[in-house]
PDB file of N, CA and C in Angstrom:
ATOM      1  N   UNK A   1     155.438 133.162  95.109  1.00  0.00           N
ATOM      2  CA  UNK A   1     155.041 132.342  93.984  1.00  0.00           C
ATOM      3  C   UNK A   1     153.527 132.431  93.820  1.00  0.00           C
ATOM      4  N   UNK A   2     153.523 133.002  92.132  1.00  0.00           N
ATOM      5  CA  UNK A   2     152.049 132.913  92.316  1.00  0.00           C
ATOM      6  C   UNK A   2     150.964 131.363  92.145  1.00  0.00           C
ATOM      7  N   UNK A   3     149.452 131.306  92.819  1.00  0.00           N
ATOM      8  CA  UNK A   3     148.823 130.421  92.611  1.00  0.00           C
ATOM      9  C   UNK A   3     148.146 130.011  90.968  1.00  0.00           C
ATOM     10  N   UNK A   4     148.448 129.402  90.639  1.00  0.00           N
ATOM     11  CA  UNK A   4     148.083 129.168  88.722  1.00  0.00           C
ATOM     12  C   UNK A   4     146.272 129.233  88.742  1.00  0.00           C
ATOM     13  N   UNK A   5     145.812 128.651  89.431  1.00  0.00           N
ATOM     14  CA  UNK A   5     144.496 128.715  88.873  1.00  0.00           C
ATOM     15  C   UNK A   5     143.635 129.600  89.757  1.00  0.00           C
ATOM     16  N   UNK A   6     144.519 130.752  89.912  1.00  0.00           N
ATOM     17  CA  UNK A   6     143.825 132.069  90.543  1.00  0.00           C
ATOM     18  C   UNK A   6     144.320 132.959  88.971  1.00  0.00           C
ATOM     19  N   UNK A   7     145.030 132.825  88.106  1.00  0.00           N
ATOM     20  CA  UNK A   7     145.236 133.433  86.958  1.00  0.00           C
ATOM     21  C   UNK A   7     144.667 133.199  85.588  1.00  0.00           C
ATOM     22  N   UNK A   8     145.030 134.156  84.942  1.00  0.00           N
ATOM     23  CA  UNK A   8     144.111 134.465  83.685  1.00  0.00           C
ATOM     24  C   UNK A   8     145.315 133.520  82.730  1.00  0.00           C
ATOM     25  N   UNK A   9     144.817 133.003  81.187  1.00  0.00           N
ATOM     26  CA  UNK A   9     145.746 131.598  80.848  1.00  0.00           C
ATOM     27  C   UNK A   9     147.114 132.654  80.406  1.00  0.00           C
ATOM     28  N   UNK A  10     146.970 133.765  79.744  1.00  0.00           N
ATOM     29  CA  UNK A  10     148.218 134.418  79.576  1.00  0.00           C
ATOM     30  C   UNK A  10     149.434 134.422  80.338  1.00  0.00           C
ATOM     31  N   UNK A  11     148.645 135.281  81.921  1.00  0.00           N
ATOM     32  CA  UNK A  11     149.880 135.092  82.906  1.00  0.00           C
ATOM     33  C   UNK A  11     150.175 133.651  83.432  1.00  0.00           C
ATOM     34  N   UNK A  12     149.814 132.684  82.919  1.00  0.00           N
ATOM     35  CA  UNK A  12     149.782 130.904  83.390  1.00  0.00           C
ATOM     36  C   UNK A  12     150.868 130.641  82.554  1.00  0.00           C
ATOM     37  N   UNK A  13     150.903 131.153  81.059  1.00  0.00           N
ATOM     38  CA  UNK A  13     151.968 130.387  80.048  1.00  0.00           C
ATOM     39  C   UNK A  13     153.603 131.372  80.416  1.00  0.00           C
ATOM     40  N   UNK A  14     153.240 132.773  81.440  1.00  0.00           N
ATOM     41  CA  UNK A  14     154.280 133.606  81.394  1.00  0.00           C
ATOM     42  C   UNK A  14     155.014 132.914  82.590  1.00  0.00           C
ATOM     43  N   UNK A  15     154.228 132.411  83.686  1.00  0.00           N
ATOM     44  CA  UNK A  15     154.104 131.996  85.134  1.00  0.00           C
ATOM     45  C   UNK A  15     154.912 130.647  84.856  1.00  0.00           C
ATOM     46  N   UNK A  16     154.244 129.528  83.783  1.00  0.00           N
ATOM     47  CA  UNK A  16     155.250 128.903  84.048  1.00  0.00           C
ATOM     48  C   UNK A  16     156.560 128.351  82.655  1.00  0.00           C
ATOM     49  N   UNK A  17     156.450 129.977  82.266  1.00  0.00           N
ATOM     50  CA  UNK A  17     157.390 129.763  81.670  1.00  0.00           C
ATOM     51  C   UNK A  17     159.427 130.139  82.133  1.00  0.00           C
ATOM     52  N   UNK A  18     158.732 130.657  83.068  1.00  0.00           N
ATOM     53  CA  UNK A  18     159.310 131.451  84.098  1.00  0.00           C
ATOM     54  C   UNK A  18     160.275 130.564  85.321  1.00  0.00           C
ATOM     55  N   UNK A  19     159.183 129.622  85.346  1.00  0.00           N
ATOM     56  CA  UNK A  19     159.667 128.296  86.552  1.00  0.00           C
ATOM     57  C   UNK A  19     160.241 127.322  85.794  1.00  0.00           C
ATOM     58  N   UNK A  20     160.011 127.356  84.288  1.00  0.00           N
ATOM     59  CA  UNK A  20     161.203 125.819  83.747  1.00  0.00           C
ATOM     60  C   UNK A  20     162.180 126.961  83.168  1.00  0.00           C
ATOM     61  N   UNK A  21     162.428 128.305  82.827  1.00  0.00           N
ATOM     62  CA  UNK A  21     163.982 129.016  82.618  1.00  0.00           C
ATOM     63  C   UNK A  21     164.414 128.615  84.529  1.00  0.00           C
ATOM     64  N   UNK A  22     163.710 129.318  85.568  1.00  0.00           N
ATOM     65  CA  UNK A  22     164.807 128.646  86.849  1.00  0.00           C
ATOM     66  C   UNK A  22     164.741 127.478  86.633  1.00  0.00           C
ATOM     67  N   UNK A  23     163.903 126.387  86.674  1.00  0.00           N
ATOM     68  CA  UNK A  23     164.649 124.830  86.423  1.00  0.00           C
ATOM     69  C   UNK A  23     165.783 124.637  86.035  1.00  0.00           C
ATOM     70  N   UNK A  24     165.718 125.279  84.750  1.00  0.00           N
ATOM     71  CA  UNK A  24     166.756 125.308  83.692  1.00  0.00           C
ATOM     72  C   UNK A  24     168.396 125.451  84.018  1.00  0.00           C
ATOM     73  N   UNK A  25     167.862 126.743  84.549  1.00  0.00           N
ATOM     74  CA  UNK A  25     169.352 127.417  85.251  1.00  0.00           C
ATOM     75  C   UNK A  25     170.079 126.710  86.224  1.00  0.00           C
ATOM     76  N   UNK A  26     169.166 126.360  87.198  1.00  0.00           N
ATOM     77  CA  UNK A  26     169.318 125.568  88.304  1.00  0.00           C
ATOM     78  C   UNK A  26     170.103 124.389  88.076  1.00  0.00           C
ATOM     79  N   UNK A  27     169.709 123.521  86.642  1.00  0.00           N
ATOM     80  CA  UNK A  27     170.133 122.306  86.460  1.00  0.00           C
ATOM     81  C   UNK A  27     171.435 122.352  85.660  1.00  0.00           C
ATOM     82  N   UNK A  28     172.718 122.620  85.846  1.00  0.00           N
ATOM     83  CA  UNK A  28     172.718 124.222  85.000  1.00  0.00           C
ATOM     84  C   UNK A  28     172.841 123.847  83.602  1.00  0.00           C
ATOM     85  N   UNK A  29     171.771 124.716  82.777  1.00  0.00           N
ATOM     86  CA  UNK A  29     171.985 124.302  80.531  1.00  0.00           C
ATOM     87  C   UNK A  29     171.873 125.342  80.293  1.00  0.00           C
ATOM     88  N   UNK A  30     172.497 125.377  79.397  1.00  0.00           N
ATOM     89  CA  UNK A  30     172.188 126.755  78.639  1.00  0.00           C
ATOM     90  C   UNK A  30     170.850 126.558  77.539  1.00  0.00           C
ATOM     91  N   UNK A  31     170.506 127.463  77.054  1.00  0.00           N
ATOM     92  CA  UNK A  31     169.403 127.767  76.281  1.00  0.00           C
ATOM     93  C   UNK A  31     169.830 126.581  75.041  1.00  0.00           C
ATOM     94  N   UNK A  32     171.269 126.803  74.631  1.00  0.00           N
ATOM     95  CA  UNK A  32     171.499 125.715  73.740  1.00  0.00           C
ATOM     96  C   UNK A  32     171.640 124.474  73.653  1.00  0.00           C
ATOM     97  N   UNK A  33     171.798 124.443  75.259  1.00  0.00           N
ATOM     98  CA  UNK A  33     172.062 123.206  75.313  1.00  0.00           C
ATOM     99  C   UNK A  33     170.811 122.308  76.132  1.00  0.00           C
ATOM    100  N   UNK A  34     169.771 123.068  75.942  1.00  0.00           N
ATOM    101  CA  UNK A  34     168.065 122.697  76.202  1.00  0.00           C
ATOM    102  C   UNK A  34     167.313 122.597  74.920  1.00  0.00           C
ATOM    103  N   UNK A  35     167.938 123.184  74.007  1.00  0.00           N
ATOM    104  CA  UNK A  35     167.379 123.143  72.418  1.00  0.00           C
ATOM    105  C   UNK A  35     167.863 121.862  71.738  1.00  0.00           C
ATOM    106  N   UNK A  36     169.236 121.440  72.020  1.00  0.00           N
ATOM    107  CA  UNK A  36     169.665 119.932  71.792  1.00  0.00           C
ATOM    108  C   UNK A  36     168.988 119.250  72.459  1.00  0.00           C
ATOM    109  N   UNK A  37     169.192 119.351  73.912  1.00  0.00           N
ATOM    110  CA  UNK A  37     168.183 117.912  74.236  1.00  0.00           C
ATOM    111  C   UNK A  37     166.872 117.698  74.129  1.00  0.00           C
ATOM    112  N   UNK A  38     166.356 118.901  73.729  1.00  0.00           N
ATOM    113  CA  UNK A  38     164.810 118.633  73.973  1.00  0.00           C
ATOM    114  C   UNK A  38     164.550 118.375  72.268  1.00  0.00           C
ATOM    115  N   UNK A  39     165.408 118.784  71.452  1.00  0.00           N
ATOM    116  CA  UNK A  39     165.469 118.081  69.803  1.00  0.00           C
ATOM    117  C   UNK A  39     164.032 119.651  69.401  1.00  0.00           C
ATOM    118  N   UNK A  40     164.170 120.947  69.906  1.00  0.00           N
ATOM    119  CA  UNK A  40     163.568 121.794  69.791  1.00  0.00           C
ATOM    120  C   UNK A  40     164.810 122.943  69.092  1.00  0.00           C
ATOM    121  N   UNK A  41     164.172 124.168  68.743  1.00  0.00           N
ATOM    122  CA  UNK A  41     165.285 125.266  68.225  1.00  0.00           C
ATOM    123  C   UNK A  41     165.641 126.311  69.262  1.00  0.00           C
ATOM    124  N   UNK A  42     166.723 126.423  68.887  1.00  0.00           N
ATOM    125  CA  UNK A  42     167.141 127.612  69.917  1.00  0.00           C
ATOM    126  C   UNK A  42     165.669 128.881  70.223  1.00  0.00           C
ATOM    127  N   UNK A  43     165.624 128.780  69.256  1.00  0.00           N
ATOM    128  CA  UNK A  43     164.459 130.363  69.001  1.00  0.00           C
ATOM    129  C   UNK A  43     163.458 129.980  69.675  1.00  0.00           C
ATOM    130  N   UNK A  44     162.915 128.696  69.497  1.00  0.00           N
ATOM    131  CA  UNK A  44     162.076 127.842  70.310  1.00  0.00           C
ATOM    132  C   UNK A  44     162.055 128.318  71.870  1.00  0.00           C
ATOM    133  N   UNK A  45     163.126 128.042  72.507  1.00  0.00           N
ATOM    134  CA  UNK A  45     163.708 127.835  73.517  1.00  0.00           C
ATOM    135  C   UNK A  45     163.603 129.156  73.739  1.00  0.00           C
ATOM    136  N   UNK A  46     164.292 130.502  73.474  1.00  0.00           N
ATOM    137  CA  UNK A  46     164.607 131.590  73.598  1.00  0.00           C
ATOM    138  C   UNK A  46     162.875 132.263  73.498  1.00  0.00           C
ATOM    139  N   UNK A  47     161.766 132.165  72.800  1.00  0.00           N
ATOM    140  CA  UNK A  47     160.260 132.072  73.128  1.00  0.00           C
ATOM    141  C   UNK A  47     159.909 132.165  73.805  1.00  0.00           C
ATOM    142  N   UNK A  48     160.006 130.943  74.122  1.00  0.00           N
ATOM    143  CA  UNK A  48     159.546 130.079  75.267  1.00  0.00           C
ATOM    144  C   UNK A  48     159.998 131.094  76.996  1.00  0.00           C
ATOM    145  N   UNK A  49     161.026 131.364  76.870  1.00  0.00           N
ATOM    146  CA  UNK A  49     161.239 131.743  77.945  1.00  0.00           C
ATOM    147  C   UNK A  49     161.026 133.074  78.328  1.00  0.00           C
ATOM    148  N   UNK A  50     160.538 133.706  77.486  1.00  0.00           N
ATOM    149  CA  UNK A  50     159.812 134.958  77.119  1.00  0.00           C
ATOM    150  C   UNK A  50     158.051 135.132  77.443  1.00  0.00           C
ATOM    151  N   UNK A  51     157.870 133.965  77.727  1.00  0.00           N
ATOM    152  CA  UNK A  51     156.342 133.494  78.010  1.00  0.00           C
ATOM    153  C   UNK A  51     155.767 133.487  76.574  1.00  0.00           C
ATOM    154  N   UNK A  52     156.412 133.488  75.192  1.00  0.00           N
ATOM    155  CA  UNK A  52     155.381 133.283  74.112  1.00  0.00           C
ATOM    156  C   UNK A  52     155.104 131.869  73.918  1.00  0.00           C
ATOM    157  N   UNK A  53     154.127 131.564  73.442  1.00  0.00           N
ATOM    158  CA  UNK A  53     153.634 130.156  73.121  1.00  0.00           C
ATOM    159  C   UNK A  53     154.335 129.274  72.109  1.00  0.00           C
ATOM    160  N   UNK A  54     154.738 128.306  72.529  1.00  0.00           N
ATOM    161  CA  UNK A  54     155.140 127.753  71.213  1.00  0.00           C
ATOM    162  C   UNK A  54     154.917 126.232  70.789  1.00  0.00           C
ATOM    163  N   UNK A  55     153.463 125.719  71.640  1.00  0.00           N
ATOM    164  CA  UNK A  55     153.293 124.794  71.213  1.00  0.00           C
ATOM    165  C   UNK A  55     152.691 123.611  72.576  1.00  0.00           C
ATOM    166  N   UNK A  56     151.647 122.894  72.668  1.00  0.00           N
ATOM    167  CA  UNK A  56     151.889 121.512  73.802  1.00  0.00           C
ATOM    168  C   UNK A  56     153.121 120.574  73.698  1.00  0.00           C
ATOM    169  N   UNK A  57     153.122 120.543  72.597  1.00  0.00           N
ATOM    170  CA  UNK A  57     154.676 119.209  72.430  1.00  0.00           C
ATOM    171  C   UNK A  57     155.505 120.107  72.612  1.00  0.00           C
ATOM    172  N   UNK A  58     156.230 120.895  72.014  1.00  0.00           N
ATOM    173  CA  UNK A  58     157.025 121.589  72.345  1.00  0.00           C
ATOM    174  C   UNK A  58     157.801 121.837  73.946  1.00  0.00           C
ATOM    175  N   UNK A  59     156.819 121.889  74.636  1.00  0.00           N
ATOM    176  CA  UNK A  59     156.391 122.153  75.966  1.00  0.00           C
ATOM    177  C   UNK A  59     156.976 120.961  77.029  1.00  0.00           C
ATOM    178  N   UNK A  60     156.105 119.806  76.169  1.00  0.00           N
ATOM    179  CA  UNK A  60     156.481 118.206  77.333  1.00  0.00           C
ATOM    180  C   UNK A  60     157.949 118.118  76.491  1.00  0.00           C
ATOM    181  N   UNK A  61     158.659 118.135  75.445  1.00  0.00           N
ATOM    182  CA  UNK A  61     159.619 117.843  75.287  1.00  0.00           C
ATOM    183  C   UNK A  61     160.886 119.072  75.770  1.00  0.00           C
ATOM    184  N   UNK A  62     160.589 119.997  76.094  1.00  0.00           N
ATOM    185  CA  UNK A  62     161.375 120.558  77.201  1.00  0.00           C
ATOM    186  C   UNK A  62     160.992 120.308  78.362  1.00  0.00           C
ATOM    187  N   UNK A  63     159.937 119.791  79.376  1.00  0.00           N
ATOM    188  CA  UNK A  63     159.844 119.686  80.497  1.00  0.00           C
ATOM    189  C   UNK A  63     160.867 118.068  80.873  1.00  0.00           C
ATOM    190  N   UNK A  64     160.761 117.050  79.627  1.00  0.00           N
ATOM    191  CA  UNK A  64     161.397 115.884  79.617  1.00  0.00           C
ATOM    192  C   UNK A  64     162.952 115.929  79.769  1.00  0.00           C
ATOM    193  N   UNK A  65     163.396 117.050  78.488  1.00  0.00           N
ATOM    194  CA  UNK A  65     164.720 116.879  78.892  1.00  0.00           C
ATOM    195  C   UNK A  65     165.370 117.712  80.246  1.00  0.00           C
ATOM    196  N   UNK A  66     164.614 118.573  80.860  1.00  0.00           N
ATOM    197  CA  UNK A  66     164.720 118.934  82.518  1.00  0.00           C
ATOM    198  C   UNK A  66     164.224 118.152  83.336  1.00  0.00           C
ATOM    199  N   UNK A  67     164.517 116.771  83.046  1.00  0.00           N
ATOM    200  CA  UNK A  67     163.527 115.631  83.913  1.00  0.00           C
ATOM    201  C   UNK A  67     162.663 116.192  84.622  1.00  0.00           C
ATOM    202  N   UNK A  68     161.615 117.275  84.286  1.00  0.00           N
ATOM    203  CA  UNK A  68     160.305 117.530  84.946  1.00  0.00           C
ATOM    204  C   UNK A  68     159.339 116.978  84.581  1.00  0.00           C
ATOM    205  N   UNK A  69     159.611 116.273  83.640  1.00  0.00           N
ATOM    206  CA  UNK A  69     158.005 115.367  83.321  1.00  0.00           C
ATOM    207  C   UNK A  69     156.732 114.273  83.975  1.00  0.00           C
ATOM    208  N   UNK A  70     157.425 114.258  85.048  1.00  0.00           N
ATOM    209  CA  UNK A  70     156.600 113.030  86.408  1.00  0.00           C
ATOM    210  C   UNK A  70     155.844 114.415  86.531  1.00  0.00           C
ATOM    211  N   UNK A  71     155.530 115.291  86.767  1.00  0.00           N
ATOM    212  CA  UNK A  71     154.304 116.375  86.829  1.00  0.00           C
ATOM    213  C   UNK A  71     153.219 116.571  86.159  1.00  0.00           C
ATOM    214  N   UNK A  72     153.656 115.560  84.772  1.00  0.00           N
ATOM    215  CA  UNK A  72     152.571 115.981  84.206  1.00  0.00           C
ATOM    216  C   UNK A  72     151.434 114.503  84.860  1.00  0.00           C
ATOM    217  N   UNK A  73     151.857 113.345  84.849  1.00  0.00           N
ATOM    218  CA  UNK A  73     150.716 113.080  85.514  1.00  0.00           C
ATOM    219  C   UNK A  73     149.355 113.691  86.488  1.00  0.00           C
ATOM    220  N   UNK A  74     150.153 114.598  87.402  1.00  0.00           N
ATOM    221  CA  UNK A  74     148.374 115.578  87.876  1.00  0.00           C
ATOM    222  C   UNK A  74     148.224 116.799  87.220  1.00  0.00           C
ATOM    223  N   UNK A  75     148.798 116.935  86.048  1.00  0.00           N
ATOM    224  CA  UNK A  75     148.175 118.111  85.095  1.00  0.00           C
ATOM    225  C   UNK A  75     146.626 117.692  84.643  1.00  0.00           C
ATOM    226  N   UNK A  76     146.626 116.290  84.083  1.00  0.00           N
ATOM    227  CA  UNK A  76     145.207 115.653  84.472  1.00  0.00           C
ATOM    228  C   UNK A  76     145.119 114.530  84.518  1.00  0.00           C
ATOM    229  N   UNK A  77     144.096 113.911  85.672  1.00  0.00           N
ATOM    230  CA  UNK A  77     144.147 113.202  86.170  1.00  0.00           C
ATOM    231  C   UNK A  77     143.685 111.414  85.710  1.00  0.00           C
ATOM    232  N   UNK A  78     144.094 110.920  85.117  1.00  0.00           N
ATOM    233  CA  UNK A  78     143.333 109.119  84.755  1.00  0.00           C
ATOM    234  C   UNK A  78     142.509 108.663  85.251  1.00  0.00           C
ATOM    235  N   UNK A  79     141.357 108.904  84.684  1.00  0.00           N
ATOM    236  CA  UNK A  79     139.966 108.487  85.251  1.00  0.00           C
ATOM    237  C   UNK A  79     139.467 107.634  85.584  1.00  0.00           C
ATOM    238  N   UNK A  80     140.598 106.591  85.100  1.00  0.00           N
ATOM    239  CA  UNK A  80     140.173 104.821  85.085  1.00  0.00           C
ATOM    240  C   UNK A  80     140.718 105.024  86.622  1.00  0.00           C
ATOM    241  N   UNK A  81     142.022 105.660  87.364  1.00  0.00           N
ATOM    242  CA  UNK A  81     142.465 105.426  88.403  1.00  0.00           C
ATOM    243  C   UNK A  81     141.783 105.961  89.810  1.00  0.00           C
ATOM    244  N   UNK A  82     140.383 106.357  89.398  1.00  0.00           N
ATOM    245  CA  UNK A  82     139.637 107.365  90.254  1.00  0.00           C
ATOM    246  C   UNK A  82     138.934 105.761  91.470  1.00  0.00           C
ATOM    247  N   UNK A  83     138.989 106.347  92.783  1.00  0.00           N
ATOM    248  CA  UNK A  83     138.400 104.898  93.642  1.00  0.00           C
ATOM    249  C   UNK A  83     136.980 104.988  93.453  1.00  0.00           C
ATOM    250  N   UNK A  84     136.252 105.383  92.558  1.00  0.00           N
ATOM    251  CA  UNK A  84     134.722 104.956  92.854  1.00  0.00           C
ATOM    252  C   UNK A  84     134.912 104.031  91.001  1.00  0.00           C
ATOM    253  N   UNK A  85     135.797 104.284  90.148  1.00  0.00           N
ATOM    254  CA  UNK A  85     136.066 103.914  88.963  1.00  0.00           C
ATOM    255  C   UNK A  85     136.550 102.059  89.388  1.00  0.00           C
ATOM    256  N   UNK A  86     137.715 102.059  90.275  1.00  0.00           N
ATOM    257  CA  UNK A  86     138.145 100.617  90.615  1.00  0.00           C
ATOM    258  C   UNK A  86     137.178  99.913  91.408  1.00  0.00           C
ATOM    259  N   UNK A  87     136.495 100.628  91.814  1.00  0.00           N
ATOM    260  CA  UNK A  87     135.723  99.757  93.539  1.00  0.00           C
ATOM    261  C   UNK A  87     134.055  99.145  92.378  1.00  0.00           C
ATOM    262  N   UNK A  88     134.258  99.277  90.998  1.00  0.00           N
ATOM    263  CA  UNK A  88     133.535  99.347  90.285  1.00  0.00           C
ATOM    264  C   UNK A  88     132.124  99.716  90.121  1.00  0.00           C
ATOM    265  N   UNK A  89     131.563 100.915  91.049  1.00  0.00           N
ATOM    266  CA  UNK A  89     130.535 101.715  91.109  1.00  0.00           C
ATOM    267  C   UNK A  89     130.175 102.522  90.270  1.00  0.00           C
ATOM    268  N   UNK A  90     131.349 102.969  89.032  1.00  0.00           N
ATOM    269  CA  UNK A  90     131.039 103.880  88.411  1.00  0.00           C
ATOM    270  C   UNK A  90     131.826 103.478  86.995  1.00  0.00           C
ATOM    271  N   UNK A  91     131.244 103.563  85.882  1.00  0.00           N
ATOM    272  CA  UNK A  91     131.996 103.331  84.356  1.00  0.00           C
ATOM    273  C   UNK A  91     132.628 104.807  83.967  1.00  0.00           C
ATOM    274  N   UNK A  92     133.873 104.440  83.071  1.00  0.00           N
ATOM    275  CA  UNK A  92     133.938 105.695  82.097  1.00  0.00           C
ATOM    276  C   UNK A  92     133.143 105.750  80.899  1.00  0.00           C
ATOM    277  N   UNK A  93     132.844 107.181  80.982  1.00  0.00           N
ATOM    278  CA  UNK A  93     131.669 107.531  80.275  1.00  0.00           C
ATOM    279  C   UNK A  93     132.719 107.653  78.400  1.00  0.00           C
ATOM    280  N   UNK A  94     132.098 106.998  77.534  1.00  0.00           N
ATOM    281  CA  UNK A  94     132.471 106.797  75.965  1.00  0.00           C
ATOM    282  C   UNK A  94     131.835 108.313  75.737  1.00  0.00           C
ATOM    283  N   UNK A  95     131.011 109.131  76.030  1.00  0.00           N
ATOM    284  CA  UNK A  95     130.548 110.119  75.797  1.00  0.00           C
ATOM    285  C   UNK A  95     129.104 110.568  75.774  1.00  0.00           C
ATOM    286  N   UNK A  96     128.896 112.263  76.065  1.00  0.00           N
ATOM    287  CA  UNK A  96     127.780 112.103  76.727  1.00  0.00           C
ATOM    288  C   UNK A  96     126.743 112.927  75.964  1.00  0.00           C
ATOM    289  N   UNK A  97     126.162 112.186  76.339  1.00  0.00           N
ATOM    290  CA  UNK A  97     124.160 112.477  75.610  1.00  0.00           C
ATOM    291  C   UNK A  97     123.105 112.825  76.241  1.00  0.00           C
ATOM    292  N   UNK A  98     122.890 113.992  76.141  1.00  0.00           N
ATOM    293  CA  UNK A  98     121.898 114.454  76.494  1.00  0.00           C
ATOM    294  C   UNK A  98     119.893 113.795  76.701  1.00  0.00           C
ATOM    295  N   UNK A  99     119.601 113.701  77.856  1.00  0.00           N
ATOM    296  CA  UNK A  99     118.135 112.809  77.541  1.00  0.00           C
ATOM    297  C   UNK A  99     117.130 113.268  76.631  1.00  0.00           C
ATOM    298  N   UNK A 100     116.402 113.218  75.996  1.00  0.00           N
ATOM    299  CA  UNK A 100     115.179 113.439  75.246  1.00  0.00           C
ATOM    300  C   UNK A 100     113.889 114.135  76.063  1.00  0.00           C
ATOM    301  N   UNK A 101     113.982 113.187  77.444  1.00  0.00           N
ATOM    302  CA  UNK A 101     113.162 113.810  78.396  1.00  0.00           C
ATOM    303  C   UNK A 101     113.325 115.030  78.930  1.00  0.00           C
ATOM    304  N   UNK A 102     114.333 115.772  79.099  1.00  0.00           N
ATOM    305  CA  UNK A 102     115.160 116.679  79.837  1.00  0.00           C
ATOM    306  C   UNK A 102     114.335 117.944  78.891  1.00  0.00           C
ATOM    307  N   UNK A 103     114.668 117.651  77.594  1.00  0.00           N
ATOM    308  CA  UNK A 103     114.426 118.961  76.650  1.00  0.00           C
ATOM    309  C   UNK A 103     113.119 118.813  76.593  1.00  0.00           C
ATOM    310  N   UNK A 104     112.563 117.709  76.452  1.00  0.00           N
ATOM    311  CA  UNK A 104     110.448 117.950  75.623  1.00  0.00           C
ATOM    312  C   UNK A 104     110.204 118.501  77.660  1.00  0.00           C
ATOM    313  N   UNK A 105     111.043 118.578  78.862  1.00  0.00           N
ATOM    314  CA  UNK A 105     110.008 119.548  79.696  1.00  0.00           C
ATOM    315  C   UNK A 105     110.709 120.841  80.007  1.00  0.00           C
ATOM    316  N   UNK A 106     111.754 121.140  79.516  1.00  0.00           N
ATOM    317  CA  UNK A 106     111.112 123.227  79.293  1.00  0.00           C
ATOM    318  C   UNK A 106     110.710 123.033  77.649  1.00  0.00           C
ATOM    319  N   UNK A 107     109.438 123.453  77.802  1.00  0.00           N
ATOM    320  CA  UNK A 107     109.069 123.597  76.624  1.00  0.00           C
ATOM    321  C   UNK A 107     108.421 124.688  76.482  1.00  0.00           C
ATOM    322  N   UNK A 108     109.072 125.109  75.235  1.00  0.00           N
ATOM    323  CA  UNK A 108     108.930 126.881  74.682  1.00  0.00           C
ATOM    324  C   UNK A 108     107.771 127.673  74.844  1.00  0.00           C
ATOM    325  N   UNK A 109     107.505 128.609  75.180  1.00  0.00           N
ATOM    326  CA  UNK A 109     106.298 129.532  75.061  1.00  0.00           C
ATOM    327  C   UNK A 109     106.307 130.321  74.917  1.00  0.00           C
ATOM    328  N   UNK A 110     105.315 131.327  73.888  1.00  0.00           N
ATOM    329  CA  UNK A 110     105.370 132.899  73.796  1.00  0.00           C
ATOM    330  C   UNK A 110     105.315 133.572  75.027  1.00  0.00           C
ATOM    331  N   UNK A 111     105.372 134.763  74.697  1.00  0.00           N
ATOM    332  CA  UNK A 111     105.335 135.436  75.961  1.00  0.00           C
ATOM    333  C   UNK A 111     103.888 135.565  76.261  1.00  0.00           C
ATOM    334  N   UNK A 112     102.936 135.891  75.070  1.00  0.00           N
ATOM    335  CA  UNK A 112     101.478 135.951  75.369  1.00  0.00           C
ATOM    336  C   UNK A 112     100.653 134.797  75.808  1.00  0.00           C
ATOM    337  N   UNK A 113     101.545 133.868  75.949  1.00  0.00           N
ATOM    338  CA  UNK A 113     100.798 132.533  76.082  1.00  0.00           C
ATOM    339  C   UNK A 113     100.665 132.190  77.652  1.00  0.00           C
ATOM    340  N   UNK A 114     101.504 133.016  78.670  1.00  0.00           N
ATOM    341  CA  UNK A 114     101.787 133.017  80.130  1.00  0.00           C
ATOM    342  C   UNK A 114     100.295 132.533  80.351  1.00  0.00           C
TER     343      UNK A 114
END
C-alpha cells in the first residue's frame, strides 16, 4: 500500500480511488447499487473508479454511503480542538495580515546603490 503524501495529487485521486472500489467490493454493492445510495450516477460511480475526478461532494457522498465517512474527520483537522487552542494560549486566527513593519525593512535598492 502506497504512502499518500509521498505522491503526486494525480496518483492520490487514482490511489484512493482504488481503496473505496475494494471497500466497495468488500461490503459487497455493486457499482449500481453505490450509485443509489450515494444518490450519485452510475457513470459517476463507474469514473470514479477509474481514478477520474468527479467532484469533493461527489466523493463524501460515496464515502457516506460505504459508511467510510468517520475518516474524514483527520482529512483536516478542527482547530478550535487543538490543546494549546482549549488550554486558552492561543486564538483562531479570523485571518492573516501581514505587518507594515516587516515590508518598510527590506527595502528596495538598485543595484548601483550597493
Amino acid at each position: 500500500m502506497a504512502k499518500l503524501s509521498k505522491m503526486q495529487e494525480r496518483a492520490i485521486l487514482v490511489e484512493l480511488s482504488k481503496r473505496i472500489k475494494d471497500s466497495r467490493l468488500l461490503y459487497p454493492m455493486t457499482q449500481s447499487e453505490l450509485a443509489d445510495k450515494a444518490l450519485v450516477s452510475l457513470g459517476t460511480i463507474k469514473r470514479f473508479e477509474k481514478g477520474e475526478d468527479i467532484g469533493f461532494l461527489n466523493v463524501i457522498k460515496i464515502l457516506t454511503a460505504l459508511d467510510l465517512n468517520d475518516g474524514l474527520e483527520q482529512l483536516v483537522p478542527d482547530q478550535e480542538n487543538r490543546p494549546s487552542v482549549r488550554a486558552g494560549n492561543r486564538k483562531i486566527k479570523k485571518r492573516v495580515r501581514k505587518s507594515e513593519k516587516s515590508s518598510q525593512d527590506t527595502k528596495w535598492i538598485w543595484g548601483d546603490e550597493r
